[in-house]
Protein backbone atom coordinates (compact mmCIF):
# COMPACT_ATOMS: atom_id res chain seq x y z
CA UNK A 1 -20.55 2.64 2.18
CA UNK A 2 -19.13 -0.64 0.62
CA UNK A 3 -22.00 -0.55 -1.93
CA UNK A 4 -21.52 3.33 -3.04
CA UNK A 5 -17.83 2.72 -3.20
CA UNK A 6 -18.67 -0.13 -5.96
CA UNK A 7 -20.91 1.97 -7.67
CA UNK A 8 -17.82 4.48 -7.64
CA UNK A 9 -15.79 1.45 -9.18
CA UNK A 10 -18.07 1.26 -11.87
CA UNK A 11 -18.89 4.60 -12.80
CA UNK A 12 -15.10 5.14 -13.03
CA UNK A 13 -14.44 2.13 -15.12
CA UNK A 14 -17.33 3.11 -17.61
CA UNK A 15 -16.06 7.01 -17.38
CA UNK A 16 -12.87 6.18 -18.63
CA UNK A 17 -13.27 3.37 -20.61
CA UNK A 18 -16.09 6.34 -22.75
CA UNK A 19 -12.82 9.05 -22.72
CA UNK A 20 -10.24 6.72 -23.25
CA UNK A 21 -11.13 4.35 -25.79
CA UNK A 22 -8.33 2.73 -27.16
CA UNK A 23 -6.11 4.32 -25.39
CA UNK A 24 -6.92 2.72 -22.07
CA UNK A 25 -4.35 -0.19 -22.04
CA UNK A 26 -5.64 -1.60 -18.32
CA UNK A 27 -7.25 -0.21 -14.91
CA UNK A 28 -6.54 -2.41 -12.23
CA UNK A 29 -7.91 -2.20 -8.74
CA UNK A 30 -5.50 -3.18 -6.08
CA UNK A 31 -4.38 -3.23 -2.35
CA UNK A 32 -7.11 -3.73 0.67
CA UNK A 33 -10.08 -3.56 -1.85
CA UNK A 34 -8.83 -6.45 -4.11
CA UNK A 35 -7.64 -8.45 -1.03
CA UNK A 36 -10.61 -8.07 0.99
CA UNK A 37 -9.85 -6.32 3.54
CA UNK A 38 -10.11 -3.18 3.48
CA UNK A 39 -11.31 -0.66 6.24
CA UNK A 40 -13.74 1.81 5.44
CA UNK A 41 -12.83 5.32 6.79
CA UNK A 42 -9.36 3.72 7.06
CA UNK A 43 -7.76 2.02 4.23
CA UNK A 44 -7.30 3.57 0.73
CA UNK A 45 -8.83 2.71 -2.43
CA UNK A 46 -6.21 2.01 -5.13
CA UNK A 47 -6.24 2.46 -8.78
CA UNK A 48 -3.72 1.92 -11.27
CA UNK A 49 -4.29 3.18 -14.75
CA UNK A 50 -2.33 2.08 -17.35
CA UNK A 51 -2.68 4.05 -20.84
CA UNK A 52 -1.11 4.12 -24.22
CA UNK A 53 -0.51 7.64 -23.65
CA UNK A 54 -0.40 9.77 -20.81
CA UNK A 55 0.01 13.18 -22.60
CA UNK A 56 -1.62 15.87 -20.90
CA UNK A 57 -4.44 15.65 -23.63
CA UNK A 58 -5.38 12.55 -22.35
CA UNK A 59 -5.33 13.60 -18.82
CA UNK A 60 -7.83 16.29 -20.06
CA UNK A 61 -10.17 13.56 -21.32
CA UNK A 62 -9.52 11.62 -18.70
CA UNK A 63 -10.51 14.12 -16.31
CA UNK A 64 -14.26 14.36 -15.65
CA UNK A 65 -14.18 10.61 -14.51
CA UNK A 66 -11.21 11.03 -11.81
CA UNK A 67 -12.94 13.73 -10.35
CA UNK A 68 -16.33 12.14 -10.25
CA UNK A 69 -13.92 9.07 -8.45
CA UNK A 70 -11.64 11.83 -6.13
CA UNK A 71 -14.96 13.28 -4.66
CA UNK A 72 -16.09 8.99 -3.27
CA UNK A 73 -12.62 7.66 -2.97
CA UNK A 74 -10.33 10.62 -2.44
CA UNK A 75 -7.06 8.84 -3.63
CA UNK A 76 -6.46 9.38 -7.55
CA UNK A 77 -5.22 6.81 -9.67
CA UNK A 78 -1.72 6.23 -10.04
CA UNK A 79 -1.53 6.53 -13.82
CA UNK A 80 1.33 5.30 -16.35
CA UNK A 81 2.00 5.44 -20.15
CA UNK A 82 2.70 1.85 -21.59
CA UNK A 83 6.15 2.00 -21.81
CA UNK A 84 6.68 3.47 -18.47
CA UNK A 85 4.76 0.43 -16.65
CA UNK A 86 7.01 -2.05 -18.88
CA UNK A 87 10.39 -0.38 -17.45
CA UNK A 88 9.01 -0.12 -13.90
CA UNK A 89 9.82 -3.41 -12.79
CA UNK A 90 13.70 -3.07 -11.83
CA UNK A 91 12.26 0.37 -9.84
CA UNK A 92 9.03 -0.41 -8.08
CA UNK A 93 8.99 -4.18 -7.66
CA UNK A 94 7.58 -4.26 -4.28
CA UNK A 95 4.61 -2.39 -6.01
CA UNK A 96 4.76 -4.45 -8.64
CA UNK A 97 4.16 -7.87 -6.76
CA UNK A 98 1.75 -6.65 -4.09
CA UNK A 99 -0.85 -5.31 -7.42
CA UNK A 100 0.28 -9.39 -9.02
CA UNK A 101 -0.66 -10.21 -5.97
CA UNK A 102 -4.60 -9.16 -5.01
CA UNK A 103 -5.86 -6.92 -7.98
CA UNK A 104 -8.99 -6.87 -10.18
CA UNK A 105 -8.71 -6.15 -13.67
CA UNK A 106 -12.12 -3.41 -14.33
CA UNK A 107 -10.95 -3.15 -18.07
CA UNK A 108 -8.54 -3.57 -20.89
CA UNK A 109 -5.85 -6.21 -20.43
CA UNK A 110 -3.64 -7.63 -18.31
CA UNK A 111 -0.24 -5.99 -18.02
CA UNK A 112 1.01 -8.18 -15.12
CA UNK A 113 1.64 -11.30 -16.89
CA UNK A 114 4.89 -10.49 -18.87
CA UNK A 115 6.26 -7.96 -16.29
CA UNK A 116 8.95 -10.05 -14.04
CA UNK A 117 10.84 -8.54 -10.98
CA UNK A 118 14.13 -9.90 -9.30
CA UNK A 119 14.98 -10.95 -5.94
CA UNK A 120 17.69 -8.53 -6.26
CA UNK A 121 15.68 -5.38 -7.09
CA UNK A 122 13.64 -6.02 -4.34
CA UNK A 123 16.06 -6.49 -1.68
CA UNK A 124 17.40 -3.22 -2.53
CA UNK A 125 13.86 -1.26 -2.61
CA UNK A 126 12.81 -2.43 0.15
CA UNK A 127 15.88 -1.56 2.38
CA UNK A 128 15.85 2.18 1.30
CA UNK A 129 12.12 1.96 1.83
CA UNK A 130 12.27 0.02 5.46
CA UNK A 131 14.78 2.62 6.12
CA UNK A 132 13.11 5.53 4.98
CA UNK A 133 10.53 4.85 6.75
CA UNK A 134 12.12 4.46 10.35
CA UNK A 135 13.80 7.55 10.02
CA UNK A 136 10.73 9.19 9.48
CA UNK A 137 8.96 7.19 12.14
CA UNK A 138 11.64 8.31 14.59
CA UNK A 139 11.45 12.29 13.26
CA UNK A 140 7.67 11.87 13.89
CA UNK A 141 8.05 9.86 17.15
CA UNK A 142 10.07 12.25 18.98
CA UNK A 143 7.32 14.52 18.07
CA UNK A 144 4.56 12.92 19.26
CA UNK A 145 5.94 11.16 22.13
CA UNK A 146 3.88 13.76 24.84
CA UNK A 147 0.75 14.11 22.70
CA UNK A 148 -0.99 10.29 23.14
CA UNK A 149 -3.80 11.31 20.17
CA UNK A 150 -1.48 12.46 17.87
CA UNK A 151 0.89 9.40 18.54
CA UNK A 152 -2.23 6.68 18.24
CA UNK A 153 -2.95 8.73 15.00
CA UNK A 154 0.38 8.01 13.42
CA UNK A 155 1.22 4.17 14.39
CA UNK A 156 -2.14 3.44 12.66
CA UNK A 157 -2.10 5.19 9.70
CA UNK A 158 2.09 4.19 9.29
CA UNK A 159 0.88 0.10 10.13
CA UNK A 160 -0.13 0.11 6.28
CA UNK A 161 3.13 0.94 4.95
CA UNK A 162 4.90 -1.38 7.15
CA UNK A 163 2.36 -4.32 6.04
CA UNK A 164 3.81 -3.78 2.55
CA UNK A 165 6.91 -4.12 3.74
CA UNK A 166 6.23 -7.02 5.96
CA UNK A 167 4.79 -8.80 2.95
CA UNK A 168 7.76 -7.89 0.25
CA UNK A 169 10.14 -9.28 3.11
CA UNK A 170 8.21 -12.30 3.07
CA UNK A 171 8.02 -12.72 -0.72
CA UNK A 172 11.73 -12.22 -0.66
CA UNK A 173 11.97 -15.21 1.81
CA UNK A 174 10.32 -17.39 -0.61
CA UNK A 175 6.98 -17.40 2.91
CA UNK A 176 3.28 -17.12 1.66
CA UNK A 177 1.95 -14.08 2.25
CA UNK A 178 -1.06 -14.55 4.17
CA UNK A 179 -4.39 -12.83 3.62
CA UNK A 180 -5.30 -11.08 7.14
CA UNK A 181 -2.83 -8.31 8.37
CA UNK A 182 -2.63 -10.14 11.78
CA UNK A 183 -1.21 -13.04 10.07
CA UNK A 184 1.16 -10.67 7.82
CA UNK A 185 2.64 -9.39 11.02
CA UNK A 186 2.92 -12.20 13.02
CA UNK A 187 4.65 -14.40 10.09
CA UNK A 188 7.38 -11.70 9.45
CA UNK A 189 7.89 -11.40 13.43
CA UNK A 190 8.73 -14.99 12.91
CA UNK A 191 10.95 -14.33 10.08
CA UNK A 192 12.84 -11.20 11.39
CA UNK A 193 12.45 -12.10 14.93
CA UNK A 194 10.78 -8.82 16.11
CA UNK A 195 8.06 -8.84 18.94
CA UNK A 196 4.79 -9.54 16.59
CA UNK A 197 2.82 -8.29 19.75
CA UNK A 198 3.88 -4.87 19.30
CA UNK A 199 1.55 -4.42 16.50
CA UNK A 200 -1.27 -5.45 18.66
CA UNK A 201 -2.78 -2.02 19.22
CA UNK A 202 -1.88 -0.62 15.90
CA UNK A 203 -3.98 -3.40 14.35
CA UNK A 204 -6.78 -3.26 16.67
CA UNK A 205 -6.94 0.66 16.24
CA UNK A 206 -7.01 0.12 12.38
CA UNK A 207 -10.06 -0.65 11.98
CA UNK A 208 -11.50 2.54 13.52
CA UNK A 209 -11.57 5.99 11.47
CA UNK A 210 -10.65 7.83 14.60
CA UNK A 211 -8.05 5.57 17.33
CA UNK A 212 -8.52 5.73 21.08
CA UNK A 213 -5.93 7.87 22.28
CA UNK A 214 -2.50 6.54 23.45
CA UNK A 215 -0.96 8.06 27.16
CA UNK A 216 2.08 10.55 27.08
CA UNK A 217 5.02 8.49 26.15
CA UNK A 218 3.26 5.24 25.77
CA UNK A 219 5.36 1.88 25.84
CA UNK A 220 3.37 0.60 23.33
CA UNK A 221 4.38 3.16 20.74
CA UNK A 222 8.09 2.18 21.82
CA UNK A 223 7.57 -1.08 21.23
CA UNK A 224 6.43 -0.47 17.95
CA UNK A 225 9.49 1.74 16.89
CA UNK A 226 11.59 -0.67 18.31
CA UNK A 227 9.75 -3.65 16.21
CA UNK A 228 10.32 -1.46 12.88
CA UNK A 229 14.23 -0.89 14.22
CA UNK A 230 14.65 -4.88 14.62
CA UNK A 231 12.77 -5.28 11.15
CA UNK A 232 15.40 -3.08 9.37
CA UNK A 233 17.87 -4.54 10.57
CA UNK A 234 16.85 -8.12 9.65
CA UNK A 235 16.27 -6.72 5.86
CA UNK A 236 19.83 -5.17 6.22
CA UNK A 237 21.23 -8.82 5.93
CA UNK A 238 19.31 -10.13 3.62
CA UNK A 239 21.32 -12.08 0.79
């Protein structure tokens, strides 16, 4: 698996690179991929392409390689013009630092080293997103509070949101991020004094494609919610 997704990698880098020309500014690979530790059958594969121009002409030339890539890695690319990457800083600068921080450059340039976020613009994203994201977890909670497959479904798949999260509240603390997702949640437990051992499950059922199922109203999928609750609330007074 790990050797056809790199063949994927480089059939998609040479596919686009052919169609693109000199309009490809940079493709970047990113998240668990670039860091190492990605889960097959689990994690995504991320892309960011960066182009010149992202008319719908060049999406057209574009195309034949990101379908070639869809049918292997099923995520697109996230794709940007130029300018639109350049002004994105202020809005996405949680995305912005976790691509600075583990990405690999597959060709063009790099469009990382004059972009600059601010302490500031991140607090603010990531409250709305920490936020948004508990009051979906709740919504989908209260859903799948009787059903124990459904509810081991969602507090894996959600644990890789809430890792970004974890690590853009640590960056905002001025803490390393550390490599392993263990460590991630266990140093921002320490920082935002949640119970890091509510993760436990979540992180051990990560790494399969299909999680053993959790019982009917499960304390450990309480614990979890009320991990995420104490995390908000820590980013809520954030300075």
């Amino acid at each position: 698996m790990a050797d056809d997704l790199e063949a994927a990698v480089q059939a998609l880098t040479q596919g686009l690179t052919a169609a693109l020309g000199d309009n490809l500014v940079a493709l970047m690979l990113y998240g668990s991929r670039a860091r190492g530790t990605h889960v097959p059958g689990r994690s995504d594969v991320n892309v960011m392409l960066v182009v010149r121009d992202a008319s719908a002409s060049t999406l057209h030339r574009a195309a034949p390689a990101l379908n070639a890539w869809v049918r292997v890695a099923h995520a697109p690319p996230l794709i940007q013009s130029e300018a639109d990457w350049a002004a994105s800083a202020d809005v996405f600068p949680i995305e912005v630092e976790d691509i600075r921080e583990a990405h690999r450059l597959l060709a063009g340039r790099d469009v990382l080293a004059g972009l600059r976020t601010t302490p500031g613009d991140l607090r603010q994203q990531l409250e709305r997103e920490a936020r948004g994201k508990l009051i979906r977890l709740r919504a989908e909670y209260a859903a799948a509070a009787a059903d124990g497959r459904v509810m081991a479904q969602l507090l894996a798949t959600a644990l890789g949101t809430f890792l970004v999260l974890f690590r853009a509240g640590l960056r905002l603390t001025g803490t390393s991020v550390p490599r392993e997702a263990e460590e991630v949640v266990r140093a921002a437990a320490a920082a935002a004094g949640f119970d890091a051992a509510a993760f436990d499950w979540a992180l051990r059922a990560r790494r399969q494609s299909s999680p053993p199922a959790l019982k009917a109203y499960d304390p450990r999928a309480a614990g979890y919610l009320a991990a995420v609750e104490k995390f908000v609330a820590w980013v809520d007074g954030l300075q």
